[in-house]
N, C-alpha and C. Protein backbone atom coordinates (compact mmCIF):
# COMPACT_ATOMS: atom_id res chain seq x y z
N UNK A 1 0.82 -1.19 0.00
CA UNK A 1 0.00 0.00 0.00
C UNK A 1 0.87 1.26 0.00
N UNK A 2 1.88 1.21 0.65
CA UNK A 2 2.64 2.53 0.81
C UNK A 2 3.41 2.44 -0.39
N UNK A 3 3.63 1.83 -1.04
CA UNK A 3 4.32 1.11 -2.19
C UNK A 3 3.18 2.54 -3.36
N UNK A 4 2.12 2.08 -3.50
CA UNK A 4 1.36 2.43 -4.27
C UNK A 4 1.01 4.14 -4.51
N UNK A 5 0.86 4.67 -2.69
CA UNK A 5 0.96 5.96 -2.41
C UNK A 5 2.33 6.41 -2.53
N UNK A 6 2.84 7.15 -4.01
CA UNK A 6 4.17 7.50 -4.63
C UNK A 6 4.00 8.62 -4.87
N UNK A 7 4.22 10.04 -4.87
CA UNK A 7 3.88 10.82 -4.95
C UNK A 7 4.46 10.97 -6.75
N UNK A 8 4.17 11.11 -7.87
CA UNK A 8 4.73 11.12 -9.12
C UNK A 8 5.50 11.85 -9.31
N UNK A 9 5.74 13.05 -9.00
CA UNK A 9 7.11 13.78 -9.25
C UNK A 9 8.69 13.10 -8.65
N UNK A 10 8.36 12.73 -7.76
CA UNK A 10 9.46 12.64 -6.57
C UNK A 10 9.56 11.01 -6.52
N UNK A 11 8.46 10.64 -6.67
CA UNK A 11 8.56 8.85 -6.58
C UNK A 11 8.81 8.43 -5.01
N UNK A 12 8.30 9.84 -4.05
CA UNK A 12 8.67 9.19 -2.36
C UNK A 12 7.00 9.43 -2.27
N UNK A 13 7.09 8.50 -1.03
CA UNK A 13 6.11 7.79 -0.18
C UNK A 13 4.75 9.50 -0.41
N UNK A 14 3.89 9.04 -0.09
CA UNK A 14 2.95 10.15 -0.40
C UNK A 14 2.55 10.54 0.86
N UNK A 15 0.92 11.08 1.05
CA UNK A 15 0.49 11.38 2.01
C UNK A 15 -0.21 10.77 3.02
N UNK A 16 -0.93 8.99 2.16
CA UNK A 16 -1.46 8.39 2.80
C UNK A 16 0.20 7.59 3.70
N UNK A 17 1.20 7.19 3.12
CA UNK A 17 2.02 7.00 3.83
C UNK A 17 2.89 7.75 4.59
N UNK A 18 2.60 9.08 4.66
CA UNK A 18 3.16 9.73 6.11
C UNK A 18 1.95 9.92 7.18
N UNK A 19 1.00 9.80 6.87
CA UNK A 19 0.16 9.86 7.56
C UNK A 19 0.30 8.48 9.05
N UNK A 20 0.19 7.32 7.69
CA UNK A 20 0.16 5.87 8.20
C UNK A 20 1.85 6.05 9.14
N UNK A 21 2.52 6.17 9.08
CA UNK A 21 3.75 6.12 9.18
C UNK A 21 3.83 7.12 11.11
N UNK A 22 3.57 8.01 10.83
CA UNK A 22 3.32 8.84 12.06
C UNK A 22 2.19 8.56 12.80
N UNK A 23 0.83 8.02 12.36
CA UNK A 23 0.15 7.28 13.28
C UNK A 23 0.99 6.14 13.78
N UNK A 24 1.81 5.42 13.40
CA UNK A 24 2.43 4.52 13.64
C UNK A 24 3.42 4.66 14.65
N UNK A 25 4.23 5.48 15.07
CA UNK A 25 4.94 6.34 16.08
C UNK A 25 4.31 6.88 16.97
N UNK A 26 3.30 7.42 16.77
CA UNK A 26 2.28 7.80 18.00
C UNK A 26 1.89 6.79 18.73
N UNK A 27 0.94 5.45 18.02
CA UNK A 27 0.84 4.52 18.32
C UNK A 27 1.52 3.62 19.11
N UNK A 28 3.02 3.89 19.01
CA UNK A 28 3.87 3.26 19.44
C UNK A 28 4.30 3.87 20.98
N UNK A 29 3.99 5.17 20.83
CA UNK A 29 4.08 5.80 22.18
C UNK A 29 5.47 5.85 22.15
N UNK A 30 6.22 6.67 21.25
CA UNK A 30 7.86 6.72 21.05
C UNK A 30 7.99 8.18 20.34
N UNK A 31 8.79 8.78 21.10
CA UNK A 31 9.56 10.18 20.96
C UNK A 31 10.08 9.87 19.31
N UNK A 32 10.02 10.59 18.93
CA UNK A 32 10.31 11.06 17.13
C UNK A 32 10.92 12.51 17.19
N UNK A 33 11.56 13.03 16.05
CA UNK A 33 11.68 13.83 16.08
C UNK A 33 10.57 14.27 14.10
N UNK A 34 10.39 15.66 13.60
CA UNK A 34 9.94 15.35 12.33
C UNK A 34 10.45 16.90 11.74
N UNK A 35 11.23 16.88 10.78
CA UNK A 35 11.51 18.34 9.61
C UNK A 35 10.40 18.64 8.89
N UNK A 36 9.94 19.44 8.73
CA UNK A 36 8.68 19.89 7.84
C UNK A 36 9.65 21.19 6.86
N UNK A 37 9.72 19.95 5.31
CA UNK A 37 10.65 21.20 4.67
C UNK A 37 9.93 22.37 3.62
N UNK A 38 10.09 23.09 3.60
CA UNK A 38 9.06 24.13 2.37
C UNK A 38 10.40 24.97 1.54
N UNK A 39 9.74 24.87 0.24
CA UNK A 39 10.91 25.99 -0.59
C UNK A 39 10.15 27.19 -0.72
N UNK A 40 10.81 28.36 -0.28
CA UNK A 40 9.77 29.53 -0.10
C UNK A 40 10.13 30.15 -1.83
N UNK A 41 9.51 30.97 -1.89
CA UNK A 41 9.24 31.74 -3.32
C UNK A 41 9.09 30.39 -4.08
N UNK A 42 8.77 29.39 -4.48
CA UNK A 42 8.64 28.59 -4.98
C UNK A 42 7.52 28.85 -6.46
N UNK A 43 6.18 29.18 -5.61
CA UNK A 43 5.09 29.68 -6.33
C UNK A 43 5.46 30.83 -7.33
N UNK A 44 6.33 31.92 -7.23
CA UNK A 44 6.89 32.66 -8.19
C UNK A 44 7.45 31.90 -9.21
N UNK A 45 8.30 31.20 -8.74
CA UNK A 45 9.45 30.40 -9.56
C UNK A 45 8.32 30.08 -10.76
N UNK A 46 7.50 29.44 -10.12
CA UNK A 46 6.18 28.46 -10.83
C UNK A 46 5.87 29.38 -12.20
N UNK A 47 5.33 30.23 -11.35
CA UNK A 47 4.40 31.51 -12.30
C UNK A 47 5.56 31.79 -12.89
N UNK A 48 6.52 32.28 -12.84
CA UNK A 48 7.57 32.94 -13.91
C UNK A 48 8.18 31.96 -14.96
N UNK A 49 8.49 30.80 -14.38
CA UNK A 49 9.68 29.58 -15.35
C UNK A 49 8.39 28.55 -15.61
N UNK A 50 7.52 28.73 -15.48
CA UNK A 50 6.45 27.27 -15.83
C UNK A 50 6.19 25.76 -14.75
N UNK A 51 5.36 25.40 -15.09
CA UNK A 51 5.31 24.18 -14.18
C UNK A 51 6.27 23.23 -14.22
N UNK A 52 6.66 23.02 -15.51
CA UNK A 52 7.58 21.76 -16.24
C UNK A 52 8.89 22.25 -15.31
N UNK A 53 9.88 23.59 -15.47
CA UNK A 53 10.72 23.52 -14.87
C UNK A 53 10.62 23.73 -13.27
N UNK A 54 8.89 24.11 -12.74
CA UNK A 54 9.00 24.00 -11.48
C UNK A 54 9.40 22.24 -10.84
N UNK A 55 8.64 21.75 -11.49
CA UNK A 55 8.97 20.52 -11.04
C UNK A 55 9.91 19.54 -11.27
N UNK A 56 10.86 20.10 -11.71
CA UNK A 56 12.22 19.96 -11.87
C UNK A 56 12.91 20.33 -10.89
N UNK A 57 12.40 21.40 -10.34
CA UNK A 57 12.76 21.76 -8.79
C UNK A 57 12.37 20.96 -7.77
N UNK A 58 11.06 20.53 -8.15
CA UNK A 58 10.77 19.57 -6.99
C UNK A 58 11.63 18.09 -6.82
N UNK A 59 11.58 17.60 -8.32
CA UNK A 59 12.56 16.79 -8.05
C UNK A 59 13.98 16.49 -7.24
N UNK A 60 14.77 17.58 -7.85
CA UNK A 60 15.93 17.89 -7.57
C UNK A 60 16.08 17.96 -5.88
N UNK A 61 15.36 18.52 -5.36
CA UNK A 61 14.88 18.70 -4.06
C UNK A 61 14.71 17.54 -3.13
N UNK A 62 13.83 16.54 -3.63
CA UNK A 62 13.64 15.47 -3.23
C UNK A 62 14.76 14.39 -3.42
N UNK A 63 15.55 14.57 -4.39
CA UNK A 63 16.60 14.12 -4.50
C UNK A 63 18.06 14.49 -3.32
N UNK A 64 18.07 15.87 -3.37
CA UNK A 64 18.65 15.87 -2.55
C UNK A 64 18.66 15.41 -0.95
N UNK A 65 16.97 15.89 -0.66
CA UNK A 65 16.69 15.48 1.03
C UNK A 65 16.98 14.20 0.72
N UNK A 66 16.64 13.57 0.32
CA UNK A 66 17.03 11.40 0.46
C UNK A 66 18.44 11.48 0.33
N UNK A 67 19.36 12.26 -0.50
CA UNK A 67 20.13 12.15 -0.36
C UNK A 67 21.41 12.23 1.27
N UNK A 68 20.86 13.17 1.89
CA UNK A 68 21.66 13.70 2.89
C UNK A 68 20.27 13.10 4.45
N UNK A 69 19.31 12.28 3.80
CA UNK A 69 18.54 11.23 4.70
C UNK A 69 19.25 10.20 4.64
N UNK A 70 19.92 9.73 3.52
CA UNK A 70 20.89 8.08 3.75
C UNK A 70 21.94 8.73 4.07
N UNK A 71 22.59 9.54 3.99
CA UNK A 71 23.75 9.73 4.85
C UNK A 71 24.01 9.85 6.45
N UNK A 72 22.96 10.75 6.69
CA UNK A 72 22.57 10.83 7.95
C UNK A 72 22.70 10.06 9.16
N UNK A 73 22.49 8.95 9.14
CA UNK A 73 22.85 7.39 10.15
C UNK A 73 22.24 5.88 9.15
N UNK A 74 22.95 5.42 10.28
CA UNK A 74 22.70 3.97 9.66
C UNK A 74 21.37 3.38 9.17
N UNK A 75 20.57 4.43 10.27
CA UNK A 75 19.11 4.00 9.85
C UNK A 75 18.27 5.04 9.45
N UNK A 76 18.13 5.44 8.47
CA UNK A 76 17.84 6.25 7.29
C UNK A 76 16.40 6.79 7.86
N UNK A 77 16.32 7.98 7.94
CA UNK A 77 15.02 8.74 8.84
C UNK A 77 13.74 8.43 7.19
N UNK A 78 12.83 8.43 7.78
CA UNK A 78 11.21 8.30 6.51
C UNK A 78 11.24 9.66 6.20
N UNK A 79 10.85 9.90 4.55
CA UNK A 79 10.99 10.83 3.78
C UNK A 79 10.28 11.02 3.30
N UNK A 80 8.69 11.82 3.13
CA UNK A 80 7.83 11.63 2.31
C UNK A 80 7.43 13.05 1.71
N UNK A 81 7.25 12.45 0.84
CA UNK A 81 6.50 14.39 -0.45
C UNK A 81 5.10 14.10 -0.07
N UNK A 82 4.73 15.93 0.70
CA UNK A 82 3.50 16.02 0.56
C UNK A 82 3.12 16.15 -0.25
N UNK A 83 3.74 16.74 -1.51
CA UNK A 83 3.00 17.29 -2.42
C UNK A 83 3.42 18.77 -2.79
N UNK A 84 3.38 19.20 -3.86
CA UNK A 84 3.94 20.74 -4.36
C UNK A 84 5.20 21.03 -4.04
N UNK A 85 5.52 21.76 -2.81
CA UNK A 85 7.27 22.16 -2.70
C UNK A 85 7.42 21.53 -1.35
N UNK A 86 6.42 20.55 -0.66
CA UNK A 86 6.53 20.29 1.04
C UNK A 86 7.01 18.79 1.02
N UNK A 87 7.80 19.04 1.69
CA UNK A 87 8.33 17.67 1.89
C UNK A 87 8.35 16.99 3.49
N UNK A 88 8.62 16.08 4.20
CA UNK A 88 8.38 15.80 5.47
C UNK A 88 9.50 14.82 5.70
N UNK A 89 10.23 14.39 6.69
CA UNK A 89 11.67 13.49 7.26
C UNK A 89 11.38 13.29 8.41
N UNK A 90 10.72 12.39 9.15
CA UNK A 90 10.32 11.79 10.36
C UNK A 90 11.81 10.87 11.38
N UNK A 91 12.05 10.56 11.73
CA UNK A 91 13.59 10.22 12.65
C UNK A 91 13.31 10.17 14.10
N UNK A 92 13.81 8.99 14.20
CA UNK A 92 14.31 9.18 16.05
C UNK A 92 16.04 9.31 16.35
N UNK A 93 16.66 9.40 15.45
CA UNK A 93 18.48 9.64 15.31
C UNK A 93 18.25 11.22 15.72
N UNK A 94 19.29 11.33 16.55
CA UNK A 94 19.85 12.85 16.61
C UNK A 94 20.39 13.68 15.30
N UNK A 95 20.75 12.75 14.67
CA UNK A 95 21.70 12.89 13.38
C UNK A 95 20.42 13.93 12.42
N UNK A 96 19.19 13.78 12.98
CA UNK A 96 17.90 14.31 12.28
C UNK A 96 17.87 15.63 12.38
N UNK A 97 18.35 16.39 12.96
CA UNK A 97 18.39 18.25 13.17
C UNK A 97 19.71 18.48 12.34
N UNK A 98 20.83 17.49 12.16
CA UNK A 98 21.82 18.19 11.24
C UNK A 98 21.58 18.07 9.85
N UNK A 99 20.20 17.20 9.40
CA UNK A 99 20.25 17.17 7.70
C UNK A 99 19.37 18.59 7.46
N UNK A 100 18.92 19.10 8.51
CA UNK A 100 18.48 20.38 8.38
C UNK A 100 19.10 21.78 8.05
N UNK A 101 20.21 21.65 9.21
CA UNK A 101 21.58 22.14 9.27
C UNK A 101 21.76 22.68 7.94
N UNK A 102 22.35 21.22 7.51
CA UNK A 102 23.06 20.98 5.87
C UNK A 102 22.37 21.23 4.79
N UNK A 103 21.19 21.20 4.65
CA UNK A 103 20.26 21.41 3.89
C UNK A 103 20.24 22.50 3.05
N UNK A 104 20.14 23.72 4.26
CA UNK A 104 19.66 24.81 3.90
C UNK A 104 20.80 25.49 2.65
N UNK A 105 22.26 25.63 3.04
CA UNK A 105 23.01 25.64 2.55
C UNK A 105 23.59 25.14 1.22
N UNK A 106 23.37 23.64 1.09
CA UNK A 106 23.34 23.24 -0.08
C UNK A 106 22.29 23.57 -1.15
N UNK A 107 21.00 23.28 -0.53
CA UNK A 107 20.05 23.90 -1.33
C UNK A 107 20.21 25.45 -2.33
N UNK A 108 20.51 26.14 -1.18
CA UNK A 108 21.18 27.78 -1.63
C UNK A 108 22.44 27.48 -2.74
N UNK A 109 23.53 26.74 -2.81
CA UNK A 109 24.46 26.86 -2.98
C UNK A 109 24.01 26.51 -4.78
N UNK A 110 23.05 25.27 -4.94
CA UNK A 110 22.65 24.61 -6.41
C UNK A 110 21.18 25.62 -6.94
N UNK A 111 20.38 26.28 -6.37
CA UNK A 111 19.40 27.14 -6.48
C UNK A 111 19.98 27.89 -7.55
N UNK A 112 20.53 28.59 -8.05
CA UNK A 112 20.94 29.82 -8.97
C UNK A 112 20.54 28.97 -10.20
N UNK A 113 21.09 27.54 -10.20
CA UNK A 113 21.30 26.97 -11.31
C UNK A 113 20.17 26.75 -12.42
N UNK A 114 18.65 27.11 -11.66
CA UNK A 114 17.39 27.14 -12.00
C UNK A 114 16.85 28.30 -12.64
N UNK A 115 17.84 29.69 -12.50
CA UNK A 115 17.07 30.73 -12.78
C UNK A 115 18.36 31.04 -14.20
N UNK A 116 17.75 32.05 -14.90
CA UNK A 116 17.93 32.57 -16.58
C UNK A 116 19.35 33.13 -15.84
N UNK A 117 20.35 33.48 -16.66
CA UNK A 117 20.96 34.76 -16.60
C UNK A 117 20.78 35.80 -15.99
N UNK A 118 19.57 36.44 -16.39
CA UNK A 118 19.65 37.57 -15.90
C UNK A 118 18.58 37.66 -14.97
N UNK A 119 18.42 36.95 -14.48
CA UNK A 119 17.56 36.66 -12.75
C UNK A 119 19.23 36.26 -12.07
N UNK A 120 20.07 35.65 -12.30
CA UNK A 120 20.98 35.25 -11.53
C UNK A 120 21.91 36.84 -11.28
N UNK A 121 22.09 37.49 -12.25
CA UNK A 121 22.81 38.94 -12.22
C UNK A 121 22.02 39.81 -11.51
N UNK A 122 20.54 39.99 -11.70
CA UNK A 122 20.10 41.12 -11.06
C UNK A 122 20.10 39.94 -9.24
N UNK A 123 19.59 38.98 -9.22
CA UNK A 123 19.57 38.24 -8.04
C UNK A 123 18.14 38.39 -7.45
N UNK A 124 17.36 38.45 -8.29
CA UNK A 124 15.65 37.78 -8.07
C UNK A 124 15.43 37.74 -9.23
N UNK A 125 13.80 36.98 -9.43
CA UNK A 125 12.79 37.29 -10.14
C UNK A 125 11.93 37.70 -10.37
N UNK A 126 11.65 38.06 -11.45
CA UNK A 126 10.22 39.07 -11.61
C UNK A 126 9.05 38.66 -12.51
N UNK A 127 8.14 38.99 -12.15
CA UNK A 127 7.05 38.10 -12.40
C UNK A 127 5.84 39.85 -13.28
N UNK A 128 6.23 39.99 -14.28
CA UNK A 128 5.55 40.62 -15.28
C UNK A 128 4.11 40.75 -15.61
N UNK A 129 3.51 41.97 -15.43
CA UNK A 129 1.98 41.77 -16.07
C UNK A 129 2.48 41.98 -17.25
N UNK A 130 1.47 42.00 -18.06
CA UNK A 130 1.19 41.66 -19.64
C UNK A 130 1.24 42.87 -20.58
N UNK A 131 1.42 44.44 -19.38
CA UNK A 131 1.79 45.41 -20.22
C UNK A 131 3.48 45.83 -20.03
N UNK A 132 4.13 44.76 -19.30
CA UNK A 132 5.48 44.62 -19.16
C UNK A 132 6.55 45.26 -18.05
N UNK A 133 5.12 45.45 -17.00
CA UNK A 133 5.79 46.27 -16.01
C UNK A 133 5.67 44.95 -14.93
N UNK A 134 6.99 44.86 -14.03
CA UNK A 134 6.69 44.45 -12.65
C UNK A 134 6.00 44.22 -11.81
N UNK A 135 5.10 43.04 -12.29
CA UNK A 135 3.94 42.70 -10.77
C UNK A 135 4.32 42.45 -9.57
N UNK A 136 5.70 41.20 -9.56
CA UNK A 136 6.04 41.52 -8.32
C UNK A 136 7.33 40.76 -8.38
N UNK A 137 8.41 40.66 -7.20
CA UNK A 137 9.62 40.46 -7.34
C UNK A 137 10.00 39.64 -6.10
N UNK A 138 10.75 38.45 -6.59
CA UNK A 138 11.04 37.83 -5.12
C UNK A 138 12.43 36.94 -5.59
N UNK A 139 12.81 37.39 -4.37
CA UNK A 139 13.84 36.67 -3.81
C UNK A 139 14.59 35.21 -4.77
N UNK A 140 15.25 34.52 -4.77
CA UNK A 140 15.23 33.10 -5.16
C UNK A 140 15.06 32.38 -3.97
N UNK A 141 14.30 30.72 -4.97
CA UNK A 141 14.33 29.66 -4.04
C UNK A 141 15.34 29.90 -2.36
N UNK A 142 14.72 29.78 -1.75
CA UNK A 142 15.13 28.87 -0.42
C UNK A 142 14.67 27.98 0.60
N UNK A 143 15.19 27.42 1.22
CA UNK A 143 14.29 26.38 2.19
C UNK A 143 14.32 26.95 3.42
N UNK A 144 12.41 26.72 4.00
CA UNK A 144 12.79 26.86 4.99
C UNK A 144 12.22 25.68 5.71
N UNK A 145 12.65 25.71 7.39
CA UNK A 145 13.06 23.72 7.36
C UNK A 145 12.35 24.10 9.27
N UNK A 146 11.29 23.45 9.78
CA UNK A 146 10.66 23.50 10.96
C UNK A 146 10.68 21.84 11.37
N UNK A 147 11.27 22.03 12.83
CA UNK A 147 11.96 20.91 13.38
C UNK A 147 10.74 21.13 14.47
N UNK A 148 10.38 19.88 14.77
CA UNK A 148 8.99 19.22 15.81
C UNK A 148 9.85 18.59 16.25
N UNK A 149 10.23 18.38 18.09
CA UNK A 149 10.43 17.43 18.94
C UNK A 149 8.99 16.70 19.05
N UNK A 150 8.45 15.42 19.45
CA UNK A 150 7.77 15.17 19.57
C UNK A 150 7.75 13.69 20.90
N UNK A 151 7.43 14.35 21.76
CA UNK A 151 7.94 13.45 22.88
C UNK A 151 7.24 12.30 22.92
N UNK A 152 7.34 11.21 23.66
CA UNK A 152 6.43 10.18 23.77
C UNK A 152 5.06 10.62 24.73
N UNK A 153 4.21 10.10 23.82
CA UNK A 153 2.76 10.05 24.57
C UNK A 153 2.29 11.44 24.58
N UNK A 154 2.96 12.51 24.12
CA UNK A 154 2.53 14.06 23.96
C UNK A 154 1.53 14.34 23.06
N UNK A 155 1.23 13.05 22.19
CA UNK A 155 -0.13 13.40 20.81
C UNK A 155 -0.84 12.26 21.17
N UNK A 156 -2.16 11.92 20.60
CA UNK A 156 -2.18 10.38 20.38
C UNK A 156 -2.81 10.52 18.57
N UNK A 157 -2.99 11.81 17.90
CA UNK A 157 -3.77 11.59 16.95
C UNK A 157 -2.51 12.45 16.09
N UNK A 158 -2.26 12.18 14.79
CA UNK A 158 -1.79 13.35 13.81
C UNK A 158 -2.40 14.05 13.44
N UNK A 159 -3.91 14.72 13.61
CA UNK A 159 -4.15 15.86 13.86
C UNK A 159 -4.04 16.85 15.11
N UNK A 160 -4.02 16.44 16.27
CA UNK A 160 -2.74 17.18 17.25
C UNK A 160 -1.74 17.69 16.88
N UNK A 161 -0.67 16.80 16.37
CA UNK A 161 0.57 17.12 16.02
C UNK A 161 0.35 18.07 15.36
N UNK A 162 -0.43 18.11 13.92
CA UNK A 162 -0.47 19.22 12.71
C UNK A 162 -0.62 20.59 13.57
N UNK A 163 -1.28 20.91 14.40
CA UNK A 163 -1.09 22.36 14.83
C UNK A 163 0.20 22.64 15.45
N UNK A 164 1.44 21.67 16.54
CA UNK A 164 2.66 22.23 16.63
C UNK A 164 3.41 22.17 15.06
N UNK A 165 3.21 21.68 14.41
CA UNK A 165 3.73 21.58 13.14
C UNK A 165 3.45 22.74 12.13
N UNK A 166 2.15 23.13 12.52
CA UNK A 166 1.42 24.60 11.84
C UNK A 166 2.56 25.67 12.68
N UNK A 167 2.44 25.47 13.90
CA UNK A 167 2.82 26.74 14.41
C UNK A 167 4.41 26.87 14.13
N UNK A 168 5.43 25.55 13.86
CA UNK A 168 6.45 25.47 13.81
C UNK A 168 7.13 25.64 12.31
N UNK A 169 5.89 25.44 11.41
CA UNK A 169 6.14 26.50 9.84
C UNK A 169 6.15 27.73 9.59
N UNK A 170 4.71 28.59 10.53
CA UNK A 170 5.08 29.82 10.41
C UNK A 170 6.16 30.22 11.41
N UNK A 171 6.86 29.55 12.15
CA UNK A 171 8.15 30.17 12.52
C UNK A 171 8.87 30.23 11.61
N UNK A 172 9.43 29.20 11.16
CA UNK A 172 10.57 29.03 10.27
C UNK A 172 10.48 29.91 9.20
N UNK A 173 9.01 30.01 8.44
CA UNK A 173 9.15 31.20 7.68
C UNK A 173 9.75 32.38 8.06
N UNK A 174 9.41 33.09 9.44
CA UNK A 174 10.12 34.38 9.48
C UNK A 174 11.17 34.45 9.68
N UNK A 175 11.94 33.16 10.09
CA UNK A 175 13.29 32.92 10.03
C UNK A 175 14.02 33.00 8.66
N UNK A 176 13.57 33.13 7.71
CA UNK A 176 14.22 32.62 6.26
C UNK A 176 14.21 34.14 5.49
């Protein structure tokens, strides 16, 4: 079944399997820790470069988090695409707050590689109405990355959790 729930861009576990997956930890009555990752300006990216190369971003993305998820420890934290630019990394390894760490950085470091020339020189993008003036201008891609401790026996449902998880995205946004 989790096999089946694939998210198609990314080819990781979907939503019915993070769902299943974190009921499963709750269930278990066992401390987790969970990254809730988002690429901010993303939706510009979208609107300005198209869907086709947005999701080329998504890929790439998802590629990388699995990537620096098997590095991470021996026992490889669960990785699942919500869907659009959100991704999720569930872990009970400590090793789970440094792929966050690392993340952000690398992400930044391969990001340019997505935008034209001359989005990389001026250093945003701009997103044009149709009489050729500036609708609006943002930043490039970055991640921003909200870390949930989640102690044992502190939830029993994953809709609990979703509100420290709500509240622990709009942090990270104003962090970024």
């Amino acid at each position: 079944r989790r096999e089946r729930d694939r998210n198609p861009v990314t080819n990781l576990p979907g939503n019915e399997a993070i769902e299943d997956h974190v009921s499963e930890l709750l269930s278990q009555n066992t401390s987790f820790s969970l990254l809730y990752i988002d690429v901010e300006n993303f939706r510009t990216y979208a609107d300005v470069y198209g869907y086709r190369r947005a999701e080329d971003v998504v890929q790439h993305t998802g590629k990388q988090i699995l990537q620096y998820c098997r590095e991470a420890s021996e026992i490889p934290p669960f990785l699942g695409h919500l869907g659009g630019d959100d991704f999720i990394v569930v872990g009970q390894d400590a090793a789970l707050k440094n792929i966050g760490l690392e993340l952000v950085p690398a992400f930044a470091e391969q990001v340019e590689s997505f935008y034209t020339e001359g989005d990389r020189s001026r250093g945003s993008t701009q997103l044009m109405d149709e009489d050729g003036s500036v609708r609006r201008e943002a930043q490039f891609m970055s991640l921003s990355i909200a870390v949930v401790e989640v102690p044992a026996g502190k939830f029993s449902t994953t809709e609990e959790l979703a509100a420290d998880v709500t509240r622990a995205k709009v942090a990270a946004r104003k962090n970024t």
